[in-house]
Protein backbone atom coordinates (compact mmCIF):
# COMPACT_ATOMS: atom_id res chain seq x y z
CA UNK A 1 187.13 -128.95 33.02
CA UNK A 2 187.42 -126.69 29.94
CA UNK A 3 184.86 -124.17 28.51
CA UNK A 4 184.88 -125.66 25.21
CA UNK A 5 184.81 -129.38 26.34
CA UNK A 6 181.13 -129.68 25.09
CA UNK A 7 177.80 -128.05 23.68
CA UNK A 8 176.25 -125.09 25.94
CA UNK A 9 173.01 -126.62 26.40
CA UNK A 10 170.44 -124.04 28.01
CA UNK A 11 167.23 -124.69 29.84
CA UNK A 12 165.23 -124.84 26.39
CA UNK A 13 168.14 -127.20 25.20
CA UNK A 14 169.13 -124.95 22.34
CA UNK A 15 172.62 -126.83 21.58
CA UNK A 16 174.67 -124.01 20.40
CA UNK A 17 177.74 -124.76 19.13
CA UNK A 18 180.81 -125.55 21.02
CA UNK A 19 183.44 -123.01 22.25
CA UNK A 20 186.86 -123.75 20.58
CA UNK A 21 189.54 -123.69 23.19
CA UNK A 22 192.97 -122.45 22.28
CA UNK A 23 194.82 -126.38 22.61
CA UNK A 24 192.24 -127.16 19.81
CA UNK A 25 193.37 -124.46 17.37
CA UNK A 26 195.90 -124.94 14.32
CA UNK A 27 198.38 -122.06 15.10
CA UNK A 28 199.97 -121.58 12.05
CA UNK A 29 196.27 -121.73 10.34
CA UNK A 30 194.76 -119.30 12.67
CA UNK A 31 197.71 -116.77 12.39
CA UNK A 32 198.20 -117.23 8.79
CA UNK A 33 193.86 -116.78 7.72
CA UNK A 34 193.42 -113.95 10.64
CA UNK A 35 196.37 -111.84 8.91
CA UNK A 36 194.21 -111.94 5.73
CA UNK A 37 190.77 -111.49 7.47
CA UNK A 38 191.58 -108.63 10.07
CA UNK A 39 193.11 -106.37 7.17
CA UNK A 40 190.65 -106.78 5.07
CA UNK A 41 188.35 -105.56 7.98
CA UNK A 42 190.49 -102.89 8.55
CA UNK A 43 190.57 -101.83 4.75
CA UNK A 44 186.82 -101.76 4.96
CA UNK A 45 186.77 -99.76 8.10
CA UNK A 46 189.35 -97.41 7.65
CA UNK A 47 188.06 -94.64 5.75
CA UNK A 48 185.26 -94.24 9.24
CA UNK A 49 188.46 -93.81 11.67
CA UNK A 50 189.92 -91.14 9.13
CA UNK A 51 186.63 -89.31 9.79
CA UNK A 52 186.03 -89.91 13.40
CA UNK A 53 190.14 -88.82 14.18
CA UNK A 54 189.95 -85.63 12.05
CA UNK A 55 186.33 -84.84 14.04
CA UNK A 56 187.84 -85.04 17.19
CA UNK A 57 191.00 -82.46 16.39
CA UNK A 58 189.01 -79.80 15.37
CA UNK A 59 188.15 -76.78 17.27
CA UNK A 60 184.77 -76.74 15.91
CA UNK A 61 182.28 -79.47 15.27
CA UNK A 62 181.58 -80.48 12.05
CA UNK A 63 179.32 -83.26 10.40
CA UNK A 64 180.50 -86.42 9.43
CA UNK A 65 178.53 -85.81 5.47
CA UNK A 66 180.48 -82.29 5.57
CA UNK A 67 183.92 -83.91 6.43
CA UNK A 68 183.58 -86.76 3.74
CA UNK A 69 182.55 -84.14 1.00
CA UNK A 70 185.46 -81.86 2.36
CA UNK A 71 188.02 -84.76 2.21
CA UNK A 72 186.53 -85.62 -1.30
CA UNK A 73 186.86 -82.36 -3.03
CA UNK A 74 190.23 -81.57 -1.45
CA UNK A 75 192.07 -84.66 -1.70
CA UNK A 76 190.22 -87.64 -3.69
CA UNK A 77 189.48 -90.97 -2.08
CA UNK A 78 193.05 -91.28 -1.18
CA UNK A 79 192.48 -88.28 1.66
CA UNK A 80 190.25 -91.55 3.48
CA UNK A 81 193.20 -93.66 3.42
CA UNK A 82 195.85 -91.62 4.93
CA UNK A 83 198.24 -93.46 6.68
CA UNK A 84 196.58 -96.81 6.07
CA UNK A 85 200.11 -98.66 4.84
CA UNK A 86 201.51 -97.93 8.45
CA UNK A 87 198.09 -99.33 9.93
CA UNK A 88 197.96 -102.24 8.12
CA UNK A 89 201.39 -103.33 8.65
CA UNK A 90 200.41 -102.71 12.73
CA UNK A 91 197.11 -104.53 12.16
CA UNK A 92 198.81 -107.57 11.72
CA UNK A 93 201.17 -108.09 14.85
CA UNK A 94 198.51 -106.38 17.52
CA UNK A 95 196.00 -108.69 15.89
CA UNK A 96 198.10 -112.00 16.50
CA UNK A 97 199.22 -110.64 20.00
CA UNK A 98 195.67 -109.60 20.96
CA UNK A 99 194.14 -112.98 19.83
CA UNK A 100 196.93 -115.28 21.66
CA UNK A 101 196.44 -113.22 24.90
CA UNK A 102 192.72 -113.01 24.49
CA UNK A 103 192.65 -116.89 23.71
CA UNK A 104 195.55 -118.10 26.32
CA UNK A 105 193.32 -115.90 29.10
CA UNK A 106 190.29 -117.09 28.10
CA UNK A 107 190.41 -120.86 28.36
CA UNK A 108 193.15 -120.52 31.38
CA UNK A 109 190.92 -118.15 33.47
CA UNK A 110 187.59 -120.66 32.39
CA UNK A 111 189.03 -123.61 33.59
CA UNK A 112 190.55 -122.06 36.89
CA UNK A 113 187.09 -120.52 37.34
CA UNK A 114 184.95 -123.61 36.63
CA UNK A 115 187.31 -125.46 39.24
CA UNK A 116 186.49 -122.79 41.71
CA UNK A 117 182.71 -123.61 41.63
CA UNK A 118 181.10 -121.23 39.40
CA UNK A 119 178.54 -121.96 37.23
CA UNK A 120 179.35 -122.26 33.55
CA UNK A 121 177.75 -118.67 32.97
CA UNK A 122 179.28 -117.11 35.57
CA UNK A 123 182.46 -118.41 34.60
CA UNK A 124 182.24 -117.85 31.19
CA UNK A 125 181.78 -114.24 31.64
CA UNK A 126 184.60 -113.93 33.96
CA UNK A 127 186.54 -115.47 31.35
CA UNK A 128 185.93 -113.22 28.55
CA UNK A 129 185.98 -110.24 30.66
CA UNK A 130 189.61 -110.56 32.26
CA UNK A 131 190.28 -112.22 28.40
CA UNK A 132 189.22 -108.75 27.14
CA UNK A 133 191.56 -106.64 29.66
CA UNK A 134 194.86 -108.67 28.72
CA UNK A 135 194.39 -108.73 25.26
CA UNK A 136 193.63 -105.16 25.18
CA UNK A 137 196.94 -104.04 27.35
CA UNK A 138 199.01 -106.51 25.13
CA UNK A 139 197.78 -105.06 22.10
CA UNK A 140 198.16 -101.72 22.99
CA UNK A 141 202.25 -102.00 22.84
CA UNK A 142 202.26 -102.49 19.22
CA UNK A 143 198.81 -100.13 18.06
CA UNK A 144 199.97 -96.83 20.70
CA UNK A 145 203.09 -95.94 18.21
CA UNK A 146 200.83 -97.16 14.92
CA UNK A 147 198.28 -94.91 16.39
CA UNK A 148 200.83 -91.98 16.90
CA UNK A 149 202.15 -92.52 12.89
CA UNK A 150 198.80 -93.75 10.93
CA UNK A 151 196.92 -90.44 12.94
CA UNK A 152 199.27 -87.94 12.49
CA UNK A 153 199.42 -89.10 8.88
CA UNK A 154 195.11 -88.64 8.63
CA UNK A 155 195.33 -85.58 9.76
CA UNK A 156 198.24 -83.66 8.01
CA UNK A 157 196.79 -83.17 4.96
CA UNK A 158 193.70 -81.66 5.94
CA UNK A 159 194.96 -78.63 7.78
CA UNK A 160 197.38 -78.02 4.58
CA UNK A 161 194.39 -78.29 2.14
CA UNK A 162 191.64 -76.95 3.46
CA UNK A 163 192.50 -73.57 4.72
CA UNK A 164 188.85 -73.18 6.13
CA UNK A 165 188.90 -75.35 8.59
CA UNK A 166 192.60 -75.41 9.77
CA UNK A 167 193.20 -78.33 12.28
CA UNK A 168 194.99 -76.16 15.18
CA UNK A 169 198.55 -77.03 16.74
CA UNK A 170 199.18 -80.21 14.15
CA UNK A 171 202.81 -80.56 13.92
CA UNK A 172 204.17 -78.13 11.53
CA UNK A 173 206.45 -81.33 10.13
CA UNK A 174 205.49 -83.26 7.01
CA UNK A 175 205.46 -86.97 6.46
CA UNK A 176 205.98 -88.52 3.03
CA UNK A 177 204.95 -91.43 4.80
CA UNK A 178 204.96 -93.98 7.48
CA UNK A 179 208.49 -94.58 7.92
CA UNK A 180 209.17 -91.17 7.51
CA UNK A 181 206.55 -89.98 10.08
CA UNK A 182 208.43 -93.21 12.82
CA UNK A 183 212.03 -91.58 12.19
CA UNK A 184 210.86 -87.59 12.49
CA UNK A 185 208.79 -88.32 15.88
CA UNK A 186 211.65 -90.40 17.27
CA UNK A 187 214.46 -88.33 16.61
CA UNK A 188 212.12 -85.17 17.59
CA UNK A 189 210.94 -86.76 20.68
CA UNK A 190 212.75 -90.07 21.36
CA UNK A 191 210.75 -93.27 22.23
CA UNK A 192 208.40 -91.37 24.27
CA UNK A 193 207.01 -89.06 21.21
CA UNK A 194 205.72 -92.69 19.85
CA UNK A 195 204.16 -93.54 23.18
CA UNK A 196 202.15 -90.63 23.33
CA UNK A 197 198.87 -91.35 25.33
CA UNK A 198 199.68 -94.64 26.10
CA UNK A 199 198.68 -94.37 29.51
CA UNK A 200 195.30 -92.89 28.79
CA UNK A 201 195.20 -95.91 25.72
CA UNK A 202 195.05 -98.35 28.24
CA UNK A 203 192.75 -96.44 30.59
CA UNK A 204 190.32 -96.48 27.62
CA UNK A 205 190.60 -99.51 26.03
CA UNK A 206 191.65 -102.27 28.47
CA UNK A 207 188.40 -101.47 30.91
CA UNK A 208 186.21 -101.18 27.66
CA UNK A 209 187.12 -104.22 26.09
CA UNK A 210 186.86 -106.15 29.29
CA UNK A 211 182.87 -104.86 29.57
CA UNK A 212 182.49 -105.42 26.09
CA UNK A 213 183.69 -109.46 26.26
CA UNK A 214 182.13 -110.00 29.19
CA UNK A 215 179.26 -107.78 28.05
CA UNK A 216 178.98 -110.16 24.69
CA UNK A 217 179.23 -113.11 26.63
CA UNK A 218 176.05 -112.20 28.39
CA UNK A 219 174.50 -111.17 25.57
CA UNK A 220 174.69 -113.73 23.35
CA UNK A 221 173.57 -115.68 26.45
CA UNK A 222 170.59 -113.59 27.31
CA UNK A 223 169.75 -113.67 23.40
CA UNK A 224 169.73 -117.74 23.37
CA UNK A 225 168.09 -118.24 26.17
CA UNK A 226 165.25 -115.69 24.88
CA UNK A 227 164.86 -117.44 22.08
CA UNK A 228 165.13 -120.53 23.36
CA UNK A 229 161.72 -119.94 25.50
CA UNK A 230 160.00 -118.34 22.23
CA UNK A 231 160.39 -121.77 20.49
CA UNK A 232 159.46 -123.53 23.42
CA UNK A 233 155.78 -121.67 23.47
CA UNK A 234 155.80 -122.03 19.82
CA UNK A 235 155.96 -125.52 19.58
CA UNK A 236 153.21 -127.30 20.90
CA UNK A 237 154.56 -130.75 20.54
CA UNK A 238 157.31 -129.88 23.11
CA UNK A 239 158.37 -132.10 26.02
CA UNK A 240 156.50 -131.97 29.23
CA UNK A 241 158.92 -130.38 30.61
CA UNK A 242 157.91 -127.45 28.36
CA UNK A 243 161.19 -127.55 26.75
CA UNK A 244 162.28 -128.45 22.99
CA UNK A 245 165.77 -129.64 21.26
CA UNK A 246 166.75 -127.37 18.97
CA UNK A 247 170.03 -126.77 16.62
CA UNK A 248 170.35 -124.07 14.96
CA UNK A 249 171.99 -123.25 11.85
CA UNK A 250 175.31 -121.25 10.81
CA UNK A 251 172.41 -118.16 9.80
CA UNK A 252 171.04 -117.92 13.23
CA UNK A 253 174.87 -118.37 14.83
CA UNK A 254 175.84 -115.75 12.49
CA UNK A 255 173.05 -112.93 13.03
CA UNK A 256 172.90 -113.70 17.02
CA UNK A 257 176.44 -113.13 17.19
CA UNK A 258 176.32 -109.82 15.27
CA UNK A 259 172.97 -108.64 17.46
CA UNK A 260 174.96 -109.32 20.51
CA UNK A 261 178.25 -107.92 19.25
CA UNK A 262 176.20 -104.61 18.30
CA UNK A 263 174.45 -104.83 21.92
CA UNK A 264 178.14 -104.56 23.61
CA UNK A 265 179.37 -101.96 21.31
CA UNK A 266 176.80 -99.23 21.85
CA UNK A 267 177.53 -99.43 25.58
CA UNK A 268 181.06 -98.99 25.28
CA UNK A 269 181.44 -96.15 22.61
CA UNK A 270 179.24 -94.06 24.95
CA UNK A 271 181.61 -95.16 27.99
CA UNK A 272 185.19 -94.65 26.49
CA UNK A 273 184.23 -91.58 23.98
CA UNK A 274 185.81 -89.27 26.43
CA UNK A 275 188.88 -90.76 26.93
CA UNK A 276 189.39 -91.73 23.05
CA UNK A 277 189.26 -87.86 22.18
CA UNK A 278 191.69 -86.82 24.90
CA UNK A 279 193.62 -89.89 23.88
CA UNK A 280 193.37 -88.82 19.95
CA UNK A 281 194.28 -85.34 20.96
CA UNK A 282 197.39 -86.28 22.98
CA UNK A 283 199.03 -88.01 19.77
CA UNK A 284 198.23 -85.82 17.48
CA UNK A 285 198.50 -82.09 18.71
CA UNK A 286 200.98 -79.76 20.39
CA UNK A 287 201.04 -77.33 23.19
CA UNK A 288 203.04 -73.74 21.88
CA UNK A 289 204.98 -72.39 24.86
CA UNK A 290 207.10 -69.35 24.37
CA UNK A 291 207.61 -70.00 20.43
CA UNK A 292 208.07 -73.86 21.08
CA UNK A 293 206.15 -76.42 20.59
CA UNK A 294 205.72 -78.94 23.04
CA UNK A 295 203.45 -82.25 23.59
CA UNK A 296 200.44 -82.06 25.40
CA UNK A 297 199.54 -82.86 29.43
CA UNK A 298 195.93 -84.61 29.87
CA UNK A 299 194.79 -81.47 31.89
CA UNK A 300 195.95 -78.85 28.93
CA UNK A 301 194.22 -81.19 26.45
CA UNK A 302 190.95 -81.74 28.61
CA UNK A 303 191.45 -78.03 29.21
CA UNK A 304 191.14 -76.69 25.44
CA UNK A 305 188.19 -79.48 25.48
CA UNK A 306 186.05 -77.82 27.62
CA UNK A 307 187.25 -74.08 26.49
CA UNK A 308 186.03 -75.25 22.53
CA UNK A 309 182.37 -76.47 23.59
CA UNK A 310 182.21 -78.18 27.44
CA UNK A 311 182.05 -81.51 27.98
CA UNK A 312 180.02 -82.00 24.77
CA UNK A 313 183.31 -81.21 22.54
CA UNK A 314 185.06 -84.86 24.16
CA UNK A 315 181.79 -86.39 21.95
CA UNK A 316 182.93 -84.86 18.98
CA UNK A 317 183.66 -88.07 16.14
CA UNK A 318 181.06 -90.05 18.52
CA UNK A 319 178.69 -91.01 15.15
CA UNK A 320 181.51 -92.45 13.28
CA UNK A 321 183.04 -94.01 16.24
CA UNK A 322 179.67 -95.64 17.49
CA UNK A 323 179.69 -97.01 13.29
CA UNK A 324 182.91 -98.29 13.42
CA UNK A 325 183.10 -99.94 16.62
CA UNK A 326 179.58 -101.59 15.82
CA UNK A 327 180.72 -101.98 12.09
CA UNK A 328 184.13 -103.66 13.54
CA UNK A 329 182.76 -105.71 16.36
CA UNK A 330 180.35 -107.47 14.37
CA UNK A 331 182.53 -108.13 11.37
CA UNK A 332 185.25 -109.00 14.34
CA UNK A 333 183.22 -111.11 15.90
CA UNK A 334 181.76 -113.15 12.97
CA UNK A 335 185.40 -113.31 11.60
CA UNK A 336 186.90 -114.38 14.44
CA UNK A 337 184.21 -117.11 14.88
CA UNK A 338 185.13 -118.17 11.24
CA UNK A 339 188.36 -118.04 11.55
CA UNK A 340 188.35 -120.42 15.18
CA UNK A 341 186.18 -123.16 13.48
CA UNK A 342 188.28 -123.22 10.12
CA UNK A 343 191.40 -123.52 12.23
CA UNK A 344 190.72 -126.49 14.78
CA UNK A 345 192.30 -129.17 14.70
CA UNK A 346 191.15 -132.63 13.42
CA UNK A 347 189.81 -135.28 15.89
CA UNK A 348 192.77 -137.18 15.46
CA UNK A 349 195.31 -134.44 16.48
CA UNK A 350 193.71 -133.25 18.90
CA UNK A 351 193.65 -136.94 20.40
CA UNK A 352 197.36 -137.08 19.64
């Protein structure tokens, strides 16, 4: 039995809509309107990421208002857009492989789980959460050398323009852009200097977005099923079972999936922070030995961490992080929602 073969109906019979297994989506449609909905996301976001990556290289904390009036006075509004060509043209291959892995997981691990016994719930979270860990590590192949580019590109022109707050150990090379920044780290480093932190990438993100899925799923759940009982009291009319049938519309959808998405993201940033900054730090700066300069280890970068401010200096960049994840996993979420239900397929091919 699939996930998505009918309407969720809880104990207060709110009939939510449907889920939208992956047989019932029009590939070429879902590819071809997520391209043009994830970078417009990303366009939106991006100028947040430029503020939390450049927060956590610095020796010294600074404030998020400081930075953006900084970037502003030094660069123009094109300092919050460095490297945001090579990002985009990333976005859009990690977001198709992260939403076929996330989608092929899903409704493969929901039906396997469903057969095994478990209760709808149950298995719906299990879904989403080992949906969550495969998409992540499949994404991660493509967005670890984007990363290594778009961040090294963010960064560059700070420490050259702003000589009072000089980022420390930022490769001494200069990019004129992307594909100059892909052939300079791979001829200075080979295919490793664009897999730099990969390892720790997946230790950060594959366990996060697993909680946060799964984390969602329960959520949104949780959030139903609350409301569900708060129209049930409300309505004295109701059933005798104490119970009313109830639909909502696309505005309640909408603003439950955004409450829930927000409720999953606050968790995680707190979770992962660490590991992001260690992870930023790996891609972006170098270790000087004996007049040469050399990538990073984990302990040498955790190291300088705890020598700039404790463990307190691995939260540095967590305000705009905390925005952007919320920012992005609410417009994600609502987006990707969109885009599933303006991409099935009509009754008739799907019966086909």
């Amino acid at each position: 039995m699939s996930l998505g073969a009918a309407e969720d109906d809880s104990a207060s019979e709110i009939h939510i809509p449907a889920e939208i297994d992956w047989h019932m989506l029009d590939k070429s449609k879902f590819f071809f309107l997520g391209a043009a909905l994830f970078s417009g996301v990303s366009a939106a976001l991006y100028p947040i990421v430029v503020l939390k990556t450049r927060q956590q290289v610095l020796s010294t904390p600074i404030s998020s208002f400081k930075m953006s009036f900084q970037i502003m006075c030094y660069e123009g509004f094109k300092g919050f857009y460095r490297g945001f060509g090579t990002s985009l043209m990333g976005t859009i291959p990690a977001r198709a492989l992260y939403m076929t892995a996330l989608e092929i997981t899903k409704s493969n691990v929901g039906t396997a789980t469903v057969r095994l016994g478990f209760s709808d719930t149950t298995a719906t979270t299990i879904a989403n959460a080992a949906a969550g860990l495969s998409s992540a590590m499949a994404a991660q192949l493509i967005w670890t050398p984007v990363d290594v580019v778009s961040q090294r590109l963010m960064v560059q022109g700070y420490s050259k323009n702003n000589s009072k707050t000089i980022v420390p150990n930022v490769s001494s090379c200069r990019y004129s852009n992307g594909l100059d920044a892909f052939r300079k780290i791979l001829v200075a480093d080979g295919p490793r200097g664009l897999y730099r932190g990969f390892g720790i990438s997946i230790l950060a993100y594959a366990p996060s977005n697993a909680v946060w899925w799964a984390s969602y799923s329960v959520a949104n759940r949780l959030i139903w099923g609350g409301f569900g009982c708060h129209i049930s009291q409300k309505d004295e009319n109701s059933a005798s079972s104490g119970c009313t049938s109830y639909k909502p519309n696309s505005k309640a959808v909408v603003a439950v999936q955004t409450l829930s998405a927000a409720m999953a993201s606050g968790v995680s940033a707190l979770i992962t922070m660490p590991l992001d900054t260690i992870k930023t730090r790996l891609q972006v700066l170098d270790a000087e030995e004996k007049g040469q300069r050399r990538p990073l280890t984990v302990l040498q970068t955790v190291r300088n961490l705890v020598k700039e401010g404790g463990f307190a200096a691995c939260y540095r960049g967590l305000g705009p992080r905390w925005a952007s994840m919320s920012m992005s996993a609410t417009t994600m979420i609502t987006t990707y929602e969109f885009l599933k239900r303006h991409s099935t397929k009509s009754q008739e091919s799907l019966r086909s």
